[in-house]
PDB file of N, CA and C in Angstrom:
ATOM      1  N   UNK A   1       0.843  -1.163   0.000  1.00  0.00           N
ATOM      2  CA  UNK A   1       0.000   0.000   0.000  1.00  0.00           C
ATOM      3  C   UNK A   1       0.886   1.222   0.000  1.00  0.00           C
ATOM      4  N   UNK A   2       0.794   1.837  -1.011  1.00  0.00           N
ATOM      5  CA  UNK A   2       1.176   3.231  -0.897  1.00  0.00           C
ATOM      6  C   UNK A   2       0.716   4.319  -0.450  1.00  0.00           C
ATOM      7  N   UNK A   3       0.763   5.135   0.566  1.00  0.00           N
ATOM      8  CA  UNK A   3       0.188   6.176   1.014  1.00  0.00           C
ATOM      9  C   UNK A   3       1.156   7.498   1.416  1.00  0.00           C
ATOM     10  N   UNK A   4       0.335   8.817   2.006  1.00  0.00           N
ATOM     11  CA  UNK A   4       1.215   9.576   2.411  1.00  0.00           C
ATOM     12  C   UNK A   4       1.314  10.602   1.033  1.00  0.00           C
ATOM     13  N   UNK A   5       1.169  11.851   1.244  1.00  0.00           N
ATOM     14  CA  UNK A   5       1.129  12.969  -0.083  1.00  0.00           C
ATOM     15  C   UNK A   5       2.433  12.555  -1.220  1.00  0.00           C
ATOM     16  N   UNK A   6       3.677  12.053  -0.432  1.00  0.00           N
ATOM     17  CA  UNK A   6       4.414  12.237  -1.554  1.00  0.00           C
ATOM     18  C   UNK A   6       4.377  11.274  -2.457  1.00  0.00           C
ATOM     19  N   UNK A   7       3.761   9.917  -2.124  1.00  0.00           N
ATOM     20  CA  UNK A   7       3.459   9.043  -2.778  1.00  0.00           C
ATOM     21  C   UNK A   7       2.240   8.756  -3.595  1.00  0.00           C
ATOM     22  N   UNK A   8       1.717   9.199  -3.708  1.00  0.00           N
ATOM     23  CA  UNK A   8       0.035   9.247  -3.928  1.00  0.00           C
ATOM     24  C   UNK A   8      -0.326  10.726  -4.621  1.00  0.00           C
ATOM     25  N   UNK A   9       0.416  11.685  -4.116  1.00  0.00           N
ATOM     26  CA  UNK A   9       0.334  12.495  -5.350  1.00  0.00           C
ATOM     27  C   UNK A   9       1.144  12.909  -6.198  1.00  0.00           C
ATOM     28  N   UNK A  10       1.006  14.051  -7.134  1.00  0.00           N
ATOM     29  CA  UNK A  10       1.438  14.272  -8.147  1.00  0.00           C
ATOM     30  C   UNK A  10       3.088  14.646  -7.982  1.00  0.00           C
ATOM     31  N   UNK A  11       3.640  14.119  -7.512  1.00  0.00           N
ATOM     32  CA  UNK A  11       5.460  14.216  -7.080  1.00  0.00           C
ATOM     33  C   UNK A  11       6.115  13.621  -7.931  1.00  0.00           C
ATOM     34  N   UNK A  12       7.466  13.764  -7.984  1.00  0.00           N
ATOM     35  CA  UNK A  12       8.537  13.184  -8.989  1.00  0.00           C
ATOM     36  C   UNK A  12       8.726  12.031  -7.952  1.00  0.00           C
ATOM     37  N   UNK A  13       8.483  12.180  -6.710  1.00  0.00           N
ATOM     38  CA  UNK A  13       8.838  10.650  -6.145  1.00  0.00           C
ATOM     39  C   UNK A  13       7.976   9.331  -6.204  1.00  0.00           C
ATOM     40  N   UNK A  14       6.904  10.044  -6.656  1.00  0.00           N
ATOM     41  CA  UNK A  14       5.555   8.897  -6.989  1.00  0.00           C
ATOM     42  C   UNK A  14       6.102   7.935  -8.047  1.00  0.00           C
ATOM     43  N   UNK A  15       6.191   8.461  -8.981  1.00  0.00           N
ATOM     44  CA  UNK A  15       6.445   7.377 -10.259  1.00  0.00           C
ATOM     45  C   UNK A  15       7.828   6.661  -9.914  1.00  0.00           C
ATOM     46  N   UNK A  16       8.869   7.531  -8.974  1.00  0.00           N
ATOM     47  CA  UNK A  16      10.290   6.394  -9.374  1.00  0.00           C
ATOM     48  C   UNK A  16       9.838   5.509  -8.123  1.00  0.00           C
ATOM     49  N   UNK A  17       9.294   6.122  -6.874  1.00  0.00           N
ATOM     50  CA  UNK A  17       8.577   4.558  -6.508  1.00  0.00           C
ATOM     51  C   UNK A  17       8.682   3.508  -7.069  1.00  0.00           C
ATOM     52  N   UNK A  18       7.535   3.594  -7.572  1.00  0.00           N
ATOM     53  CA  UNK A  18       6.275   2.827  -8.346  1.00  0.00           C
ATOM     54  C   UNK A  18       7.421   2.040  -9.686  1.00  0.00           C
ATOM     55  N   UNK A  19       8.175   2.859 -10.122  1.00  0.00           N
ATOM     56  CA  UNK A  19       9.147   2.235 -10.776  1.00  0.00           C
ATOM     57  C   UNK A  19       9.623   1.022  -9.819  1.00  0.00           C
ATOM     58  N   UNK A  20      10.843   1.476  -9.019  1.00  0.00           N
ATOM     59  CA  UNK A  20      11.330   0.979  -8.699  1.00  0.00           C
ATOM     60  C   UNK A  20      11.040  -0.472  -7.657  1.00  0.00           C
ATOM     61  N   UNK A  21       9.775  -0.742  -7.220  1.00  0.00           N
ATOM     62  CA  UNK A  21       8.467  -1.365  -6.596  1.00  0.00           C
ATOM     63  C   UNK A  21       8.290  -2.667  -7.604  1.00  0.00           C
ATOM     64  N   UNK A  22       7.856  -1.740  -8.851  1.00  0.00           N
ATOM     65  CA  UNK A  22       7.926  -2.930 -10.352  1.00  0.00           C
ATOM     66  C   UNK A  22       8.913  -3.667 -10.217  1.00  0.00           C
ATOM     67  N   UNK A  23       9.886  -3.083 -10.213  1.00  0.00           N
ATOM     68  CA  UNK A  23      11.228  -3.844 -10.822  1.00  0.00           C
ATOM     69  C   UNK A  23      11.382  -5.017 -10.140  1.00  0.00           C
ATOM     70  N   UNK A  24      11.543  -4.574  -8.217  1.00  0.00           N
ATOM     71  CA  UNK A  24      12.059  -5.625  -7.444  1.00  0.00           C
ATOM     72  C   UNK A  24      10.930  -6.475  -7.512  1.00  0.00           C
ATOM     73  N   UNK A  25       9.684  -6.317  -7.248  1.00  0.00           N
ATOM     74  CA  UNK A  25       8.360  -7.603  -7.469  1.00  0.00           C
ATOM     75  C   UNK A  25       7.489  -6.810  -8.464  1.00  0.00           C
ATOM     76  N   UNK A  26       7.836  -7.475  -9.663  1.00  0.00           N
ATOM     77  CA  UNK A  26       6.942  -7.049 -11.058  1.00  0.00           C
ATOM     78  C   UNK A  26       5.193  -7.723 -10.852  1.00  0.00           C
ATOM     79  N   UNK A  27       5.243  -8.783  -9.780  1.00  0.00           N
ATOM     80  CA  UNK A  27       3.925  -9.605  -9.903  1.00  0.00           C
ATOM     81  C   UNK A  27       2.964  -8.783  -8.934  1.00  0.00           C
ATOM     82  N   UNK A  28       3.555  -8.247  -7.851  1.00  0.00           N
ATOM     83  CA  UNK A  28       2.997  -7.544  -6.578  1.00  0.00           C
ATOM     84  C   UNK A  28       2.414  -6.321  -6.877  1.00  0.00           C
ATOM     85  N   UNK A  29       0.869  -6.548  -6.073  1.00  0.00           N
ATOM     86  CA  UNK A  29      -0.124  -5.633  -5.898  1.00  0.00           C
ATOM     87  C   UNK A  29       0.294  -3.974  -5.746  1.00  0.00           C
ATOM     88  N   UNK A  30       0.000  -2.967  -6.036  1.00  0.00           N
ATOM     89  CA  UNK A  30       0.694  -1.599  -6.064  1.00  0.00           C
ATOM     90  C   UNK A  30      -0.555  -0.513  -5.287  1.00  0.00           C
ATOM     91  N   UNK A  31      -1.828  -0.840  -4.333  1.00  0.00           N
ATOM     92  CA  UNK A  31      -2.491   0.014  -4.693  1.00  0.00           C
ATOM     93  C   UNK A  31      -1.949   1.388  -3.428  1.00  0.00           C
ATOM     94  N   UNK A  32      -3.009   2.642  -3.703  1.00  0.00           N
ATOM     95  CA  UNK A  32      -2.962   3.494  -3.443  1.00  0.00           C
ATOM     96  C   UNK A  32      -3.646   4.132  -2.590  1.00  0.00           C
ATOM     97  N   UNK A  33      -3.097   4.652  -1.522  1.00  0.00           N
ATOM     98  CA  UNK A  33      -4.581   4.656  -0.136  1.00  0.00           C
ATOM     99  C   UNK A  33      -4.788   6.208  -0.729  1.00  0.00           C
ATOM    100  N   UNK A  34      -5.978   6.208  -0.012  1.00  0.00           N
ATOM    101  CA  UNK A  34      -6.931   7.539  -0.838  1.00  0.00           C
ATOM    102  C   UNK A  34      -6.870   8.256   0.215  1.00  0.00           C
ATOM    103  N   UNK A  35      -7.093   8.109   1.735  1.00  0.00           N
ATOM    104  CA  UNK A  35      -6.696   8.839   2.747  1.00  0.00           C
ATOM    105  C   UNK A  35      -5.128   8.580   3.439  1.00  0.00           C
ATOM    106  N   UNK A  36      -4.484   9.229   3.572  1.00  0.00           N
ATOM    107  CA  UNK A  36      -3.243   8.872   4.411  1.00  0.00           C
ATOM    108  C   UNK A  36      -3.380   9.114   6.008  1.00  0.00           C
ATOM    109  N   UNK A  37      -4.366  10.232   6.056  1.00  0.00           N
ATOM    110  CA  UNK A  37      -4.421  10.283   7.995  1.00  0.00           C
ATOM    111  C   UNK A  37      -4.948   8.827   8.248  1.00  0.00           C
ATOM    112  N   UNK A  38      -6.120   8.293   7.291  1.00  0.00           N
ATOM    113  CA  UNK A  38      -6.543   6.658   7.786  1.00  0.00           C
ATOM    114  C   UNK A  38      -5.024   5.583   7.997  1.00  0.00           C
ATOM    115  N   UNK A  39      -4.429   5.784   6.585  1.00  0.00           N
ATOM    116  CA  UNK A  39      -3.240   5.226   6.436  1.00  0.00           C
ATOM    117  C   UNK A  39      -2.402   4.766   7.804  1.00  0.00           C
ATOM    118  N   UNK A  40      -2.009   5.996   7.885  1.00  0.00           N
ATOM    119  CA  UNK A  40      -1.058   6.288   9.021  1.00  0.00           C
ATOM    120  C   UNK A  40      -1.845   5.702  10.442  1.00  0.00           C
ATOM    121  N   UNK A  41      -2.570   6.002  10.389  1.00  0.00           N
ATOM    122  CA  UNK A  41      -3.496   5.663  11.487  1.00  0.00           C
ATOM    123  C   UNK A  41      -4.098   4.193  11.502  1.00  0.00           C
ATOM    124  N   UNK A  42      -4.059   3.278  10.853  1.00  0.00           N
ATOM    125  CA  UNK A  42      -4.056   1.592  10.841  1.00  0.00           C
ATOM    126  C   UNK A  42      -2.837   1.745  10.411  1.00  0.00           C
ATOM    127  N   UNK A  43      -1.594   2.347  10.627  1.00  0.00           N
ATOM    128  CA  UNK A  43      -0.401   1.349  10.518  1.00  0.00           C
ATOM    129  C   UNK A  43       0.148   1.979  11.856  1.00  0.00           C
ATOM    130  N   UNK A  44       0.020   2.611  12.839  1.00  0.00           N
ATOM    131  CA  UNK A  44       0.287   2.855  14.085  1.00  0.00           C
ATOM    132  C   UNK A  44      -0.365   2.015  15.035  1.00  0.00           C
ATOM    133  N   UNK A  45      -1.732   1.548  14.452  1.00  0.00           N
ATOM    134  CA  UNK A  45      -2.888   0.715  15.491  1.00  0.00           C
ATOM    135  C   UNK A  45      -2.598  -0.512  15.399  1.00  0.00           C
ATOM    136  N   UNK A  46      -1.874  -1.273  14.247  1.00  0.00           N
ATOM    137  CA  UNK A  46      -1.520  -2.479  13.459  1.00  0.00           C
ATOM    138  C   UNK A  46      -1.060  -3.513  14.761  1.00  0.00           C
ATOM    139  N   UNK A  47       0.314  -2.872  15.547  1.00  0.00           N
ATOM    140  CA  UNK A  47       0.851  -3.912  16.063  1.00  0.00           C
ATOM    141  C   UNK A  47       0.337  -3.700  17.729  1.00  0.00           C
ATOM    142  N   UNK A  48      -0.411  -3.377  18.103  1.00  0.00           N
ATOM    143  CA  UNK A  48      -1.481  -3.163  18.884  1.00  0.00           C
ATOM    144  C   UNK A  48      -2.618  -3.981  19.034  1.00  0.00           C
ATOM    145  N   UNK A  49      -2.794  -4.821  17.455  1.00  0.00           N
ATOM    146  CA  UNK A  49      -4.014  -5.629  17.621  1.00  0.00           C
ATOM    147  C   UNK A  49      -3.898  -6.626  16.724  1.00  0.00           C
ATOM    148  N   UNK A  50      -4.420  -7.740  17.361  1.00  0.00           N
ATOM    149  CA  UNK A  50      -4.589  -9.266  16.485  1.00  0.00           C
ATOM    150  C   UNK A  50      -4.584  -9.164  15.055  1.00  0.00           C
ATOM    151  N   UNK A  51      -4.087 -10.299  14.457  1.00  0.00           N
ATOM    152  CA  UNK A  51      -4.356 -10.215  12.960  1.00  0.00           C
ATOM    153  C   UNK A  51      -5.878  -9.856  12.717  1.00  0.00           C
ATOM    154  N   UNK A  52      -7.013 -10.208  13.574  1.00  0.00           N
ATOM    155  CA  UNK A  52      -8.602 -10.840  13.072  1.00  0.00           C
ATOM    156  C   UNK A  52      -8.844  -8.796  13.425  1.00  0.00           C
ATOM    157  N   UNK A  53      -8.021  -8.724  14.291  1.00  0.00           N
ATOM    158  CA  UNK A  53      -8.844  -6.642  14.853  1.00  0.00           C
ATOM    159  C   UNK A  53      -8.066  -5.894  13.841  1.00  0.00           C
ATOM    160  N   UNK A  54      -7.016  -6.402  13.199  1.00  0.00           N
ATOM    161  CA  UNK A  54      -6.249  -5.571  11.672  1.00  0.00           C
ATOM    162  C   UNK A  54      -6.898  -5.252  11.018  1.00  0.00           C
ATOM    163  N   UNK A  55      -7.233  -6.293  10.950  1.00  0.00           N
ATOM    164  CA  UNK A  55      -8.252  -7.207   9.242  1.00  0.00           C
ATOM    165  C   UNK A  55      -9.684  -6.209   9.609  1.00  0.00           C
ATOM    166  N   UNK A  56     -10.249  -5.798  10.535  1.00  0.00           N
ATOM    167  CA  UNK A  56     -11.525  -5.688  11.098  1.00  0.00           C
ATOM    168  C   UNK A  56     -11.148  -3.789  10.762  1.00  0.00           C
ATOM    169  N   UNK A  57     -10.232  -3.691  11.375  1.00  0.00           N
ATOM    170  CA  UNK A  57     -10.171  -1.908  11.329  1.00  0.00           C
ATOM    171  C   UNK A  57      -9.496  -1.559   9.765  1.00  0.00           C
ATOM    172  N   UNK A  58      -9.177  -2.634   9.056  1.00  0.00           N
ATOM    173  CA  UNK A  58      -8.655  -2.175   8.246  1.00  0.00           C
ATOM    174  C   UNK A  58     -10.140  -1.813   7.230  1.00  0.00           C
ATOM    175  N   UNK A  59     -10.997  -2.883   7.502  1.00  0.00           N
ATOM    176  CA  UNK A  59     -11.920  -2.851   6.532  1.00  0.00           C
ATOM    177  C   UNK A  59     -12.943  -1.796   6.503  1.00  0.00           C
ATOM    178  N   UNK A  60     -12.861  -1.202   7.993  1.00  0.00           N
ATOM    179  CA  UNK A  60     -13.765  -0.309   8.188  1.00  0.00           C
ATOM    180  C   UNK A  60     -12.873   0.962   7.697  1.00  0.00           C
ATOM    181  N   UNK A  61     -11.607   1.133   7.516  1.00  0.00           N
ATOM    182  CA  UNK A  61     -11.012   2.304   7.191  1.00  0.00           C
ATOM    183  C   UNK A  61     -11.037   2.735   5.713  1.00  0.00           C
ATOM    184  N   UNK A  62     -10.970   1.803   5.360  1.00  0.00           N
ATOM    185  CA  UNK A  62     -10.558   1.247   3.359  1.00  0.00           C
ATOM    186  C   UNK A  62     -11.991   0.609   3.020  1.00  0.00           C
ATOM    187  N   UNK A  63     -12.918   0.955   2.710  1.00  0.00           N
ATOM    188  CA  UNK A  63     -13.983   0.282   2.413  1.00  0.00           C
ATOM    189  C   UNK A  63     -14.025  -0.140   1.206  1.00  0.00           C
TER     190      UNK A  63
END
């Protein structure tokens, strides 16, 4: 998951990412979080809670 303004928007660091992402795993998923305060906020709560309460807040964040 990519998130966070410089990644997700219109930056010169977005695409060499996303390049460079390709290269090392060409098969792997690339998407793009649409909020980053959510972002940031299930990846601070992450190791705080069970895989099953991840999975649970993640879904309610990312619908």
């Amino acid at each position: 998951m990519l998130a966070g303004g410089l990644l997700v928007g219109d930056t010169p660091l977005a695409p060499a990412v996303e390049r460079e992402l390709a290269a090392r795993w060409p098969d792997a998923k690339r998407p793009r979080a649409s909020d980053g305060a959510a972002a940031a906020a299930w990846l601070a709560a992450r190791p705080l809670l069970s895989p099953p309460e991840a999975a649970a807040l993640h879904a309610r964040l990312f619908p």
